[in-house]
Protein backbone atom coordinates (compact mmCIF):
# COMPACT_ATOMS: atom_id res chain seq x y z
CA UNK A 1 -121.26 -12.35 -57.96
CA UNK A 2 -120.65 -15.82 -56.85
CA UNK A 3 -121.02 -18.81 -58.91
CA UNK A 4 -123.90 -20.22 -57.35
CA UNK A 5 -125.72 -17.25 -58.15
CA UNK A 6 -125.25 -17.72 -62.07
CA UNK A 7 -126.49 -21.34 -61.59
CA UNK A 8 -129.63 -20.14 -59.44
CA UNK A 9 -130.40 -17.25 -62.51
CA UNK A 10 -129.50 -20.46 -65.02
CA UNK A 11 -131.97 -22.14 -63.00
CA UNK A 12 -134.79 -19.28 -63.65
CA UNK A 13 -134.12 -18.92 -66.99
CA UNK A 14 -134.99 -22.62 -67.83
CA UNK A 15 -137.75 -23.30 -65.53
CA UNK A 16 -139.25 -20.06 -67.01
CA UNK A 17 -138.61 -21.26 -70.73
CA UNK A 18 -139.87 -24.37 -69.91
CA UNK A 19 -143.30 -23.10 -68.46
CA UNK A 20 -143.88 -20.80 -71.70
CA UNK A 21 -143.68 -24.02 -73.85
CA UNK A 22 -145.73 -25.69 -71.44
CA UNK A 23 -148.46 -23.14 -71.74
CA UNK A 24 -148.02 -23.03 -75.43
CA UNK A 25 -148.71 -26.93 -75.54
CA UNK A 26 -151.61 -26.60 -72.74
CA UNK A 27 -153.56 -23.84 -75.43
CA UNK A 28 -153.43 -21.56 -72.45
CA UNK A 29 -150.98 -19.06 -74.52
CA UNK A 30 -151.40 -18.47 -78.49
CA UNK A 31 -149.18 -20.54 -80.73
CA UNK A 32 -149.11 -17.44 -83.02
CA UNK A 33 -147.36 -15.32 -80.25
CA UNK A 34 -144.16 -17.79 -80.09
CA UNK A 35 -141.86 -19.10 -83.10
CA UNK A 36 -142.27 -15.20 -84.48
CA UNK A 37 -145.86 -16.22 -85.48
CA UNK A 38 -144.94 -18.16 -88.32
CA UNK A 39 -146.35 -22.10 -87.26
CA UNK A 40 -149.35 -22.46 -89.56
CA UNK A 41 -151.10 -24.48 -86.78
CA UNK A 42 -151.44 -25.39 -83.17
CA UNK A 43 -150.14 -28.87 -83.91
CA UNK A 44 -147.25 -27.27 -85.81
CA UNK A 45 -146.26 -25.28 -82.86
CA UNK A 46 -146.20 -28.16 -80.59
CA UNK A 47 -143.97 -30.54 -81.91
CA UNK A 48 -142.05 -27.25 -82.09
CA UNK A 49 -142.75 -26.60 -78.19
CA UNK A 50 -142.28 -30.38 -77.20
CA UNK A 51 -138.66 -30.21 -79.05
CA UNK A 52 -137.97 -27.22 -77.33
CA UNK A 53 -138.37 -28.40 -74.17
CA UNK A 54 -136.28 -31.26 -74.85
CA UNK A 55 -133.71 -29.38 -75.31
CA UNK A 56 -134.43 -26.89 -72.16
CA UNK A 57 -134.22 -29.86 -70.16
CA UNK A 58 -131.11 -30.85 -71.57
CA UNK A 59 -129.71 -27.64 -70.85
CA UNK A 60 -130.86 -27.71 -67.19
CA UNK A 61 -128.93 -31.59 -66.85
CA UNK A 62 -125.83 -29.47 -67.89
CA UNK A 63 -126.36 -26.85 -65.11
CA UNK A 64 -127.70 -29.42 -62.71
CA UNK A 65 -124.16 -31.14 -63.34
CA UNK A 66 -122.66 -28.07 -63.37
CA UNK A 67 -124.13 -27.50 -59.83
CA UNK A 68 -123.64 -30.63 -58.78
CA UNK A 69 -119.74 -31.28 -59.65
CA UNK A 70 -118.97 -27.61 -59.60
CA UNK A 71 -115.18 -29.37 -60.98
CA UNK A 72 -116.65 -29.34 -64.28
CA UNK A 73 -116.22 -25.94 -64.60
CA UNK A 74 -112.44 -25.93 -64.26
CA UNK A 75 -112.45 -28.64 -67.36
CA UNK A 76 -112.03 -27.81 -70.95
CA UNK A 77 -115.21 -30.15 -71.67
CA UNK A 78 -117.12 -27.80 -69.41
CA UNK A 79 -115.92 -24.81 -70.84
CA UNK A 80 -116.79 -25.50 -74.36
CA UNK A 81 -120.37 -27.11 -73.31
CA UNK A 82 -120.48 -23.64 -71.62
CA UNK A 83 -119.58 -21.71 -74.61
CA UNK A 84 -121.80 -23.89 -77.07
CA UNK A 85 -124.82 -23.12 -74.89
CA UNK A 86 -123.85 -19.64 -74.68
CA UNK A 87 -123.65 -19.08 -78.14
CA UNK A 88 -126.78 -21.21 -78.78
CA UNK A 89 -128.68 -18.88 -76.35
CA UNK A 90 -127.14 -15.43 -78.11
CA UNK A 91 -128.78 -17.09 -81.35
CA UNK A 92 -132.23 -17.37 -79.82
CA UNK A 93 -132.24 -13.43 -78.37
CA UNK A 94 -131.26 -12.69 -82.03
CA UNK A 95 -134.66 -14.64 -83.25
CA UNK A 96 -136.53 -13.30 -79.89
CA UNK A 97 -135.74 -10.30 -81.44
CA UNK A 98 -137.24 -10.58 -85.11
CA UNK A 99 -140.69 -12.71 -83.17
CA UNK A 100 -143.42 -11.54 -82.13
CA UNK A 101 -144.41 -8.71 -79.58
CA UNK A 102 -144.90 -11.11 -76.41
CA UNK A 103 -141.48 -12.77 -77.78
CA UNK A 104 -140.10 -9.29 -77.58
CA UNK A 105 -141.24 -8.30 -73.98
CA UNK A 106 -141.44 -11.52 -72.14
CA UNK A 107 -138.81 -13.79 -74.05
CA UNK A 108 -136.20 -11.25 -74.96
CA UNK A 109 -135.69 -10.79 -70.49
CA UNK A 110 -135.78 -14.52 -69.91
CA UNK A 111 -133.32 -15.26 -72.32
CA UNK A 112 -130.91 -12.21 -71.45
CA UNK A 113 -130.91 -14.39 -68.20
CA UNK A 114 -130.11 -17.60 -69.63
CA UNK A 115 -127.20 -15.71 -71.38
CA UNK A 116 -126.16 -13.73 -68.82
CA UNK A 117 -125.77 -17.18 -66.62
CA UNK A 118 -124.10 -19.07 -69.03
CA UNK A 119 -121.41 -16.90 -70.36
CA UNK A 120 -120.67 -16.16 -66.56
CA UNK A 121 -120.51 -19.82 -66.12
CA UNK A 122 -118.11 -19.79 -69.07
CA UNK A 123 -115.85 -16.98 -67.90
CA UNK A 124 -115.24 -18.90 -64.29
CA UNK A 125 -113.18 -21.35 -66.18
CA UNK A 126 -110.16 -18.21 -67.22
CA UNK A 127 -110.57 -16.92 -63.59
């Protein structure tokens, strides 16, 4: 696959993350289906949501530059960005995985995309 096409699925895996939280915060989904069900309130779960889009869109500057000075890739800064987000992202399938039943058939796929992206991203700096 070509490298733009891991930045394009990196792409759909945070504009997709970001929309769930965005939803969450707009009451149009549940704030007991995310965070495995465990935020005691709706104002709980969205400071939660608003931090976690903070850091989505933090993520998407980092492919954006990534996209944008494709260079970065070849530098050892860029790799272990790359591997810090990749790991982060393995994390949150693990906790996708003990959450809730939406978490487990909607979030588990969008996040296999965000890892699948960013470890591909990662591996273009040893080819």
């Amino acid at each position: 696959m070509p490298y733009s096409l891991y930045i394009i699925i990196g792409y759909v895996f945070y504009v997709l993350s970001i929309v769930v939280h965005v939803l969450v915060i707009q009451k149009k989904i549940s704030y007991k289906l995310i965070n495995g069900g465990r935020s005691e309130s709706y104002e709980a779960q969205r400071k939660i949501s608003i931090v976690s889009v903070g850091v989505l869109v933090i993520g998407l500057s980092v492919l954006i530059s990534y996209h944008v000075w494709p260079e970065i890739v070849a530098s050892v800064a860029g790799m272990i960005v790359m591997g810090m987000l990749s790991i982060y992202w393995l994390l949150g399938l693990f906790m996708q995985f003990m959450g809730t039943l939406f978490e487990k058939k909607f979030m588990v796929p969008i996040v296999i995309l965000g890892i699948f992206s960013h470890v591909m991203i990662f591996v273009q700096y040893f080819v």
